[in-house]
N, C-alpha and C. Protein backbone atom coordinates (compact mmCIF):
# COMPACT_ATOMS: atom_id res chain seq x y z
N UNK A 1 -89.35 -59.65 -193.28
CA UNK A 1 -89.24 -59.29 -194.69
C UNK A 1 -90.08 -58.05 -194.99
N UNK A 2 -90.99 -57.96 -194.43
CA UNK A 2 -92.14 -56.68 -194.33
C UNK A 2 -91.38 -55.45 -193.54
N UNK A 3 -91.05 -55.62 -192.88
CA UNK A 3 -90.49 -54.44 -192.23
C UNK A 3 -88.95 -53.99 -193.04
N UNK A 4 -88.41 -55.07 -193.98
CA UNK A 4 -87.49 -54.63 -195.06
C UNK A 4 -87.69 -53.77 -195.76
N UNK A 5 -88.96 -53.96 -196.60
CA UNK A 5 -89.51 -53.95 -197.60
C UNK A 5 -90.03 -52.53 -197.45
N UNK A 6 -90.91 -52.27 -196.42
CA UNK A 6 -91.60 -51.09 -196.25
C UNK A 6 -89.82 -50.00 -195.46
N UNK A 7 -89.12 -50.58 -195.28
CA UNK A 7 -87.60 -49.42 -194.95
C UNK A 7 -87.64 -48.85 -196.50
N UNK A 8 -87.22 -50.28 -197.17
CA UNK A 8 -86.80 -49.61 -198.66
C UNK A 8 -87.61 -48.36 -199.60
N UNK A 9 -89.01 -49.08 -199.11
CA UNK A 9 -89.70 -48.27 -199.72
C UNK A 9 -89.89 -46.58 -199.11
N UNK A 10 -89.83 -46.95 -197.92
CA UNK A 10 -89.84 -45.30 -197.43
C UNK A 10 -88.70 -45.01 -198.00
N UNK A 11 -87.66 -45.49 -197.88
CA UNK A 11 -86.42 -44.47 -198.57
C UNK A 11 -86.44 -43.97 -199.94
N UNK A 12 -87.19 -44.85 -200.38
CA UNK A 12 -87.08 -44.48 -202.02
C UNK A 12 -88.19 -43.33 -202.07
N UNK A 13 -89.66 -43.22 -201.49
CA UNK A 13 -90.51 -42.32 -201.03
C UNK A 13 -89.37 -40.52 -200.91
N UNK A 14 -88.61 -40.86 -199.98
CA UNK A 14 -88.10 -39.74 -199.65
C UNK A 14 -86.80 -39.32 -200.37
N UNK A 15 -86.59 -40.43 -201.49
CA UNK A 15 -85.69 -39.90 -202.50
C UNK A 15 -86.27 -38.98 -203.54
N UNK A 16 -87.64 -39.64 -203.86
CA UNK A 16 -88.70 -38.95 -204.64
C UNK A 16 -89.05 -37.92 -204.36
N UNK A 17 -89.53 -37.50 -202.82
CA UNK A 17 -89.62 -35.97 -202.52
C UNK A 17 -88.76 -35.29 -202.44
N UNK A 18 -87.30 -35.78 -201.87
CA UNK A 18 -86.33 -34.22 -202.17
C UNK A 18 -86.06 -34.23 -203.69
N UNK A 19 -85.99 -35.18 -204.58
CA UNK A 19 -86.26 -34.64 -205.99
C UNK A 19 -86.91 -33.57 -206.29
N UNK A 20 -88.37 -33.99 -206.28
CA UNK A 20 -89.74 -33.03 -206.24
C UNK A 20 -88.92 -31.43 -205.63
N UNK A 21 -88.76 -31.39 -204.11
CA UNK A 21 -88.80 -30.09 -204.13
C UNK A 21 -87.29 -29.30 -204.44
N UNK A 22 -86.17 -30.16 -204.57
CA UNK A 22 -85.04 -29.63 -205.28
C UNK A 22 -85.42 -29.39 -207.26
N UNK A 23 -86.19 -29.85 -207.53
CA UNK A 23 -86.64 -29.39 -208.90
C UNK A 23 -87.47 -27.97 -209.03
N UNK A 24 -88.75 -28.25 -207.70
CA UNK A 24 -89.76 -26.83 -207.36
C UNK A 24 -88.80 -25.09 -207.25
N UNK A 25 -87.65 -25.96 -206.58
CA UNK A 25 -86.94 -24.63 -206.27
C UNK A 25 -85.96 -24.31 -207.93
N UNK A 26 -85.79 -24.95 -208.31
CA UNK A 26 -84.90 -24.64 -209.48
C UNK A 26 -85.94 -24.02 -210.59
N UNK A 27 -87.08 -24.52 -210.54
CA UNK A 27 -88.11 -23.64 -211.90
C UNK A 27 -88.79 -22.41 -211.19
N UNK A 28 -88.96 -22.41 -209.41
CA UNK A 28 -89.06 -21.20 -209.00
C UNK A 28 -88.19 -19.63 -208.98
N UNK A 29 -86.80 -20.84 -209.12
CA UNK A 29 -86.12 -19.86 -209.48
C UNK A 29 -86.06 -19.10 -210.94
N UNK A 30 -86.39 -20.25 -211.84
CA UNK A 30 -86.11 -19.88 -213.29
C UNK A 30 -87.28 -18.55 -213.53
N UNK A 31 -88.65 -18.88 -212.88
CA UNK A 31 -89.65 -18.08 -213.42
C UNK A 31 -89.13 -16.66 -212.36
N UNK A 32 -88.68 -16.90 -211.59
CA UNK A 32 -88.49 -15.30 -210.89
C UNK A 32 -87.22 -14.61 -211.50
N UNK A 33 -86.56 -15.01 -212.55
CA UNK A 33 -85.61 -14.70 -213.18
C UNK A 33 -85.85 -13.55 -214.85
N UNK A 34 -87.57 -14.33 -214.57
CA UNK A 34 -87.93 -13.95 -215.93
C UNK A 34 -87.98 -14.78 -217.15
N UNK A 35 -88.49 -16.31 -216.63
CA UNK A 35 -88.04 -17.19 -217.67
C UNK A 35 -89.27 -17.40 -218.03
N UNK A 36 -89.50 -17.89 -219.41
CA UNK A 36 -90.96 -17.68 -220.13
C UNK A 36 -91.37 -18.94 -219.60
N UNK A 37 -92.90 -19.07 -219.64
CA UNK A 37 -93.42 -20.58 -219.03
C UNK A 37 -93.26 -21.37 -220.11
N UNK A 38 -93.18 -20.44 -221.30
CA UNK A 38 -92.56 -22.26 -222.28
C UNK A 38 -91.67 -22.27 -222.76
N UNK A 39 -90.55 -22.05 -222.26
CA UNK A 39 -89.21 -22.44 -222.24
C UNK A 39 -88.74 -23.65 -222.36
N UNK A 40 -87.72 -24.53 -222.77
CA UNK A 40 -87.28 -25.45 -223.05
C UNK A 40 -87.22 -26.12 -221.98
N UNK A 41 -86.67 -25.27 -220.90
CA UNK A 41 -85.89 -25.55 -219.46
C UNK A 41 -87.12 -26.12 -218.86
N UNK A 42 -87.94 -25.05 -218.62
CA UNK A 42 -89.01 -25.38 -218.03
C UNK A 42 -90.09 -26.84 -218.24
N UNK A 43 -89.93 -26.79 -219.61
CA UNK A 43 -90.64 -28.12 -219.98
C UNK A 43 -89.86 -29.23 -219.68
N UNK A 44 -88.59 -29.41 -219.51
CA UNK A 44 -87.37 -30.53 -219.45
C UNK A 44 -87.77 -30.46 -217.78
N UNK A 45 -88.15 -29.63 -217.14
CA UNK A 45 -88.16 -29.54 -215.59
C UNK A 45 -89.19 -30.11 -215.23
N UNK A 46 -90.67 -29.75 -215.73
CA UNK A 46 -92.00 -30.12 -215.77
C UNK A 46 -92.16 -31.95 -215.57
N UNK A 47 -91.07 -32.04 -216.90
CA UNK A 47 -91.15 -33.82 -217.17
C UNK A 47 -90.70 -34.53 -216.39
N UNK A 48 -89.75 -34.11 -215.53
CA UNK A 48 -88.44 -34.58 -214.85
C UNK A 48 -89.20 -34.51 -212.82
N UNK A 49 -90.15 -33.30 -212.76
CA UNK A 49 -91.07 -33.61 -211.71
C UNK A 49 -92.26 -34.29 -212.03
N UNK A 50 -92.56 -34.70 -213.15
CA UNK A 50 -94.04 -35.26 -213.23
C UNK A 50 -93.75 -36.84 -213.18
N UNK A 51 -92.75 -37.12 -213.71
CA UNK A 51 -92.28 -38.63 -213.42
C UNK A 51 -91.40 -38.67 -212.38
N UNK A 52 -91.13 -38.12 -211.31
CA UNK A 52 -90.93 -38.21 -209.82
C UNK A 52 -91.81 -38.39 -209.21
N UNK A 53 -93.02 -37.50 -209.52
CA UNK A 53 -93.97 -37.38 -208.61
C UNK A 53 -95.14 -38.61 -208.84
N UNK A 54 -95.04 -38.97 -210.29
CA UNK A 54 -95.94 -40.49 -210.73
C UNK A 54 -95.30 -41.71 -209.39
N UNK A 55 -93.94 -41.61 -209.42
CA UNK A 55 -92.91 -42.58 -208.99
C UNK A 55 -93.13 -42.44 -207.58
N UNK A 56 -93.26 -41.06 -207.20
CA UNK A 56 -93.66 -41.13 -205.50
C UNK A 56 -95.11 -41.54 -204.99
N UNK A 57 -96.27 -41.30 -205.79
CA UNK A 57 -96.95 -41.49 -205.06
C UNK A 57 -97.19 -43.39 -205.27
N UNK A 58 -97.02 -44.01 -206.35
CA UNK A 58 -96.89 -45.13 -206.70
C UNK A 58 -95.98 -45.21 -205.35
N UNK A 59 -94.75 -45.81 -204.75
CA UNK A 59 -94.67 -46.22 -203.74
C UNK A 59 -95.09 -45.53 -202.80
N UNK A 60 -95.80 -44.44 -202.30
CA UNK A 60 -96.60 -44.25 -201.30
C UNK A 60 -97.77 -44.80 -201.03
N UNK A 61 -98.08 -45.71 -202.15
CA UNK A 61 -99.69 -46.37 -202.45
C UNK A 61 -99.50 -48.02 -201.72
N UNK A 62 -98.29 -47.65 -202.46
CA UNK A 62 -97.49 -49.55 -202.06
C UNK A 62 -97.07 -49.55 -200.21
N UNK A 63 -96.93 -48.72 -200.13
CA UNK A 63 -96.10 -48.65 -198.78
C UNK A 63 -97.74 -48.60 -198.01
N UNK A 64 -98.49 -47.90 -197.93
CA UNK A 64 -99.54 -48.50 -197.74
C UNK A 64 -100.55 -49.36 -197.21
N UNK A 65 -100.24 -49.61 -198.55
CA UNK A 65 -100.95 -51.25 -199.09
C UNK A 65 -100.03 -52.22 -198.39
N UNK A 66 -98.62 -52.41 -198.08
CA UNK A 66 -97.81 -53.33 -197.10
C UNK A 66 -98.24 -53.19 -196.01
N UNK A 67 -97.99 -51.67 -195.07
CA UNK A 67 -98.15 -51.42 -193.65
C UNK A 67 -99.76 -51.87 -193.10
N UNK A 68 -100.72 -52.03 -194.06
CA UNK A 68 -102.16 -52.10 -193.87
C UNK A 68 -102.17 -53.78 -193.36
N UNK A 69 -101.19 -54.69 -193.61
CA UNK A 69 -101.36 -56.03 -193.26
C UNK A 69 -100.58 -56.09 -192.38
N UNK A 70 -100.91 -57.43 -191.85
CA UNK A 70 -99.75 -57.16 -190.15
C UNK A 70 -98.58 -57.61 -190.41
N UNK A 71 -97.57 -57.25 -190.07
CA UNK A 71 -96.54 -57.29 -189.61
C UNK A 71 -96.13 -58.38 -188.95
C-alpha cells in the first residue's frame, strides 16, 4: 500500500512541476514581450504558480514523510 501511495504521490509531484515550469515559460515570455509586471496576466499567472508550487512542495513533504518509514 506504501509503495502505491508514494507512486501516486510522485506523479502528482511531477504534475506540479511541469505546471510550475510550463507557467515560468509563459510569464518569461510575457515579460520579454514587454509586458508590465502588473499586468492582469501576470498576476492571474503569479496565482496559478503560487498554488502549484504550495501543492508541490506539500506532497514533496508527504512523500517524504512516507518513504522515511519502512516499506
Amino acid at each position: 500500500m506504501k509503495k502505491l501511495k508514494l507512486c501516486f504521490l510522485a506523479a502528482k509531484i511531477e504534475w506540479h512541476w511541469w505546471f510550475i515550469r510550463r507557467t515560468r515559460r509563459k510569464g518569461n515570455s510575457l515579460l520579454s514581450r514587454g509586458m508590465a509586471f502588473s499586468s492582469q496576466k501576470l498576476y492571474h499567472l503569479n496565482r496559478r504558480l503560487s498554488a502549484h508550487s504550495a501543492k508541490a512542495l506539500k506532497a514533496q513533504s508527504a512523500y517524504e514523510k512516507i518513504s522515511k518509514t519502512r516499506l
